[in-house]
PDB file of N, CA and C in Angstrom:
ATOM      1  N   UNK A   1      26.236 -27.759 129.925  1.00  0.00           N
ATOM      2  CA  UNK A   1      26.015 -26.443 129.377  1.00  0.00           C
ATOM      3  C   UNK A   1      27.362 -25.721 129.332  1.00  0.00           C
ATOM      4  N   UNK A   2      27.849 -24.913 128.156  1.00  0.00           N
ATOM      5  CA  UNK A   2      28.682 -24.416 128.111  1.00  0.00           C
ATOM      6  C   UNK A   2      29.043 -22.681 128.500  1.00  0.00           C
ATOM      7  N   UNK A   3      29.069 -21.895 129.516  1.00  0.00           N
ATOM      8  CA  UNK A   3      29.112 -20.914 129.779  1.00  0.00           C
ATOM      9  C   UNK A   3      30.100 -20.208 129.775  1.00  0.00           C
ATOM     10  N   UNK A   4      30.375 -18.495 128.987  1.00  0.00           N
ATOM     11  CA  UNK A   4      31.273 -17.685 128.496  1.00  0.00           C
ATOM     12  C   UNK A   4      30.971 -16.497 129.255  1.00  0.00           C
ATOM     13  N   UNK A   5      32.208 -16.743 130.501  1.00  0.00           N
ATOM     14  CA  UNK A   5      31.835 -15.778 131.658  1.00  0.00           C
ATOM     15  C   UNK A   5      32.538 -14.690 131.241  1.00  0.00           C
ATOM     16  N   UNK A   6      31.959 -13.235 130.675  1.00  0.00           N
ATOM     17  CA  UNK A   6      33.015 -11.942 130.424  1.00  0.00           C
ATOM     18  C   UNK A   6      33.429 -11.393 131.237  1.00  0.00           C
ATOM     19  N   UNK A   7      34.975 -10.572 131.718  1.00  0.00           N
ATOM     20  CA  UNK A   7      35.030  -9.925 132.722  1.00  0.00           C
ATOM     21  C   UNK A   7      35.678  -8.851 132.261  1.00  0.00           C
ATOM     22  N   UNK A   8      35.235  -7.760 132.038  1.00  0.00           N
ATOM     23  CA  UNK A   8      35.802  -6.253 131.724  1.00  0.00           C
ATOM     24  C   UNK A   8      36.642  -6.154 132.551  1.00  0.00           C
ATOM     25  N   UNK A   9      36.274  -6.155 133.768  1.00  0.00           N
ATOM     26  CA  UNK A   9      37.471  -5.646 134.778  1.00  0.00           C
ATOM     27  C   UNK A   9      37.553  -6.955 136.064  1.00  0.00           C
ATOM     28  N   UNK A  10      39.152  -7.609 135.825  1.00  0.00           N
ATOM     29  CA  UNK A  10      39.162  -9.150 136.464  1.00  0.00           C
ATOM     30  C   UNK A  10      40.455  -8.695 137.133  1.00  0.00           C
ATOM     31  N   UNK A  11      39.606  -8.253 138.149  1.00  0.00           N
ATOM     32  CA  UNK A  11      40.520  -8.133 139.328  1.00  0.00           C
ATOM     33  C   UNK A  11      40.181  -8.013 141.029  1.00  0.00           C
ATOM     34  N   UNK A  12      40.531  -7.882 142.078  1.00  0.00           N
ATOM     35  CA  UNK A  12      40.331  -8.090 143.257  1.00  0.00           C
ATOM     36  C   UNK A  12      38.723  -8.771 143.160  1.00  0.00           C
ATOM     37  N   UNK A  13      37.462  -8.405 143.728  1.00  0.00           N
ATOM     38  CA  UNK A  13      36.710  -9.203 144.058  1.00  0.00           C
ATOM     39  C   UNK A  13      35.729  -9.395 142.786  1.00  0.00           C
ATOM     40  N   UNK A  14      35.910  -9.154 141.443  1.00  0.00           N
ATOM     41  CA  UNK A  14      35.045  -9.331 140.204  1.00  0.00           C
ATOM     42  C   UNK A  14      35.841 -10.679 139.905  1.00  0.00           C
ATOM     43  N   UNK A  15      36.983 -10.822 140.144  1.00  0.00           N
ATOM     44  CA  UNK A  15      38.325 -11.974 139.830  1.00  0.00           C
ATOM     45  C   UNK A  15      37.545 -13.456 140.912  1.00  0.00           C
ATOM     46  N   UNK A  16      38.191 -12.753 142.040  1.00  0.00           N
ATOM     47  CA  UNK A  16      37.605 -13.849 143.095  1.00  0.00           C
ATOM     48  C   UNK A  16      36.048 -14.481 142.345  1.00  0.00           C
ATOM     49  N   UNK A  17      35.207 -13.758 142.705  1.00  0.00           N
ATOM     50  CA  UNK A  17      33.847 -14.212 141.916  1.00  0.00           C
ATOM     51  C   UNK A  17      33.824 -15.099 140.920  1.00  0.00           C
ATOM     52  N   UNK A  18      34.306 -14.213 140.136  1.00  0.00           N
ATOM     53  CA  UNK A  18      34.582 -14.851 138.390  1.00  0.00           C
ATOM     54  C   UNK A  18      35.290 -16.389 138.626  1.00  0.00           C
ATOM     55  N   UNK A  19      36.137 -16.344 139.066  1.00  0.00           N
ATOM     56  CA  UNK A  19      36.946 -17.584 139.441  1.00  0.00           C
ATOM     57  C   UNK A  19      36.481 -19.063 140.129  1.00  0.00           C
ATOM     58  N   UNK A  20      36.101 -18.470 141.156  1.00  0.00           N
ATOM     59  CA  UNK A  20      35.395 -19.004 141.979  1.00  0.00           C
ATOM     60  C   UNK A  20      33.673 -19.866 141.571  1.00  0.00           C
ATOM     61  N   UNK A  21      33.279 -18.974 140.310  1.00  0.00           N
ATOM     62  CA  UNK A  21      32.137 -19.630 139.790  1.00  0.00           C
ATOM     63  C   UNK A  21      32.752 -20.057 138.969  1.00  0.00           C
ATOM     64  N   UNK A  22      33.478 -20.035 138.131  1.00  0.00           N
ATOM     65  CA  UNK A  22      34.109 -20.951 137.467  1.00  0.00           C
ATOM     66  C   UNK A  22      34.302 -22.566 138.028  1.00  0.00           C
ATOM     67  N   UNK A  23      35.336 -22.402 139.065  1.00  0.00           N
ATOM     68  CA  UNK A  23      35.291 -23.219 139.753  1.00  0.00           C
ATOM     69  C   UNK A  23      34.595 -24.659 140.670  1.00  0.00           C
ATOM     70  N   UNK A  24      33.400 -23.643 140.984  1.00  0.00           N
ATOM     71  CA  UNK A  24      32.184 -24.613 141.313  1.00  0.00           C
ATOM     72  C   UNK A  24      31.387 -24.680 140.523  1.00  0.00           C
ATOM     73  N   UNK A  25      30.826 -24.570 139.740  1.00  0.00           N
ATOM     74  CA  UNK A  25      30.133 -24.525 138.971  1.00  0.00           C
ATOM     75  C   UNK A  25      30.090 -26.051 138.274  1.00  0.00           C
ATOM     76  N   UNK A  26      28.479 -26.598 137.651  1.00  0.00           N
ATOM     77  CA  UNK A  26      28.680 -27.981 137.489  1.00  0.00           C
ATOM     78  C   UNK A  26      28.953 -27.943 135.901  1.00  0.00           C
ATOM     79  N   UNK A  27      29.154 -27.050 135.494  1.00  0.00           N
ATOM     80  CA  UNK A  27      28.328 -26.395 133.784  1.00  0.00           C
ATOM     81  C   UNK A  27      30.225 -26.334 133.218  1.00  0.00           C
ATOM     82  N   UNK A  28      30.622 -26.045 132.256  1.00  0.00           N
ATOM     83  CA  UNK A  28      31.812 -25.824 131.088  1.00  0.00           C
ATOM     84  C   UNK A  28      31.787 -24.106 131.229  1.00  0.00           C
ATOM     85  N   UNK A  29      32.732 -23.824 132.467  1.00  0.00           N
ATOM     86  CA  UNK A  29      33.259 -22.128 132.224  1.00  0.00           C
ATOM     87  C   UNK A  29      33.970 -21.825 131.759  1.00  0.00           C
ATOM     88  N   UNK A  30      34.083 -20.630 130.588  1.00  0.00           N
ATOM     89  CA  UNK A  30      35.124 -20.544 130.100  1.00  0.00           C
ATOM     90  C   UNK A  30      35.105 -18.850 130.679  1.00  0.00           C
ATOM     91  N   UNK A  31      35.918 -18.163 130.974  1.00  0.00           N
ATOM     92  CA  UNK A  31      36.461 -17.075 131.504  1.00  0.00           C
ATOM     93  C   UNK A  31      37.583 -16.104 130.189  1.00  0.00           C
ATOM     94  N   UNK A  32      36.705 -15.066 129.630  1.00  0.00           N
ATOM     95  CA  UNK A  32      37.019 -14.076 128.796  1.00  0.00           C
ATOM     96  C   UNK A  32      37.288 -12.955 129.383  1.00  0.00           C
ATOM     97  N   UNK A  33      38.285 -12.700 129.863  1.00  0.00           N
ATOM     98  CA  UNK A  33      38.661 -11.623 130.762  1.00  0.00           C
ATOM     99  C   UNK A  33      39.821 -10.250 130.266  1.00  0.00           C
ATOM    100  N   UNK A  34      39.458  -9.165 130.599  1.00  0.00           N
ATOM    101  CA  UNK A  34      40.444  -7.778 130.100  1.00  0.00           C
ATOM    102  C   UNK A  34      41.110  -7.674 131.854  1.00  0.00           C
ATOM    103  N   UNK A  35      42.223  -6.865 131.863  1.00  0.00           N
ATOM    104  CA  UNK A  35      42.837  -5.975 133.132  1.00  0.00           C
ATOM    105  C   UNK A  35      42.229  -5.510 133.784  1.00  0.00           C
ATOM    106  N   UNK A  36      42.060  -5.623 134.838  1.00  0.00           N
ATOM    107  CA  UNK A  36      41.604  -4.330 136.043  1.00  0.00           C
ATOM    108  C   UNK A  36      41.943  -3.062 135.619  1.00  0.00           C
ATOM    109  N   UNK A  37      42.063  -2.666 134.629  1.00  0.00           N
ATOM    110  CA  UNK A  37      42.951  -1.209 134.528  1.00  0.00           C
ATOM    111  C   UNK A  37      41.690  -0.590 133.539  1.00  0.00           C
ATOM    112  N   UNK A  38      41.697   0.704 133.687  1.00  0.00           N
ATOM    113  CA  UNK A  38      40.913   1.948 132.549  1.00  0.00           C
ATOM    114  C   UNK A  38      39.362   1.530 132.606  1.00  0.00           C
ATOM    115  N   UNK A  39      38.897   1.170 133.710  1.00  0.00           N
ATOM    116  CA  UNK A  39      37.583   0.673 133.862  1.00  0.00           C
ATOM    117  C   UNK A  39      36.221   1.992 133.682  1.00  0.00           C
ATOM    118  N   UNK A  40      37.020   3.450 133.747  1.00  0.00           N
ATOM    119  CA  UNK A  40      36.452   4.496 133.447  1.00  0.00           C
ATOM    120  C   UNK A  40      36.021   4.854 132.073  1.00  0.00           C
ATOM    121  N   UNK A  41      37.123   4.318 131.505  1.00  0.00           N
ATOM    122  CA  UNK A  41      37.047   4.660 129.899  1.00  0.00           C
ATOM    123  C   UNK A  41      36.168   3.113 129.205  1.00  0.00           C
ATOM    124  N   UNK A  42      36.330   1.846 129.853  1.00  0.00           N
ATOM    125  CA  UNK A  42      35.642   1.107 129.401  1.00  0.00           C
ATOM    126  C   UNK A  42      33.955   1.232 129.358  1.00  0.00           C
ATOM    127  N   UNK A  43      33.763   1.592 130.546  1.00  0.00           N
ATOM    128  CA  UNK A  43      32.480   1.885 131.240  1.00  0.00           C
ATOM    129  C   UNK A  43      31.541   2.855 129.641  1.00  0.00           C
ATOM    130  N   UNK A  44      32.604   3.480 129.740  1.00  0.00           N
ATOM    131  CA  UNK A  44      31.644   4.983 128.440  1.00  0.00           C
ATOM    132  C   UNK A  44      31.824   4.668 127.199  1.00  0.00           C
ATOM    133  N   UNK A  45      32.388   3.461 126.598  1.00  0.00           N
ATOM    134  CA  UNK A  45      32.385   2.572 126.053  1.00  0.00           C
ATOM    135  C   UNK A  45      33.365   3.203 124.658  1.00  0.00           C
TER     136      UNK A  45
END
């Protein structure tokens, strides 16, 4: 299975996570990720 993990904000423990299931995971992760930064203004879209 091929899985397209998004990460708005890929940093301290959303990163770890993100990574980390990537990692173990038995499946095809692919990791689409933005900055840790302006997560206020992303949020309100």
């Amino acid at each position: 299975m091929y899985i397209w993990l998004v990460s708005p904000y890929h940093t301290g423990s959303h990163q770890a996570w993100a990574e980390g299931y990537a990692h173990h995971s038995r499946h095809d992760v692919t990791l689409l990720t933005m900055a840790g930064r302006f997560w206020k203004w992303r949020m309100q879209g």
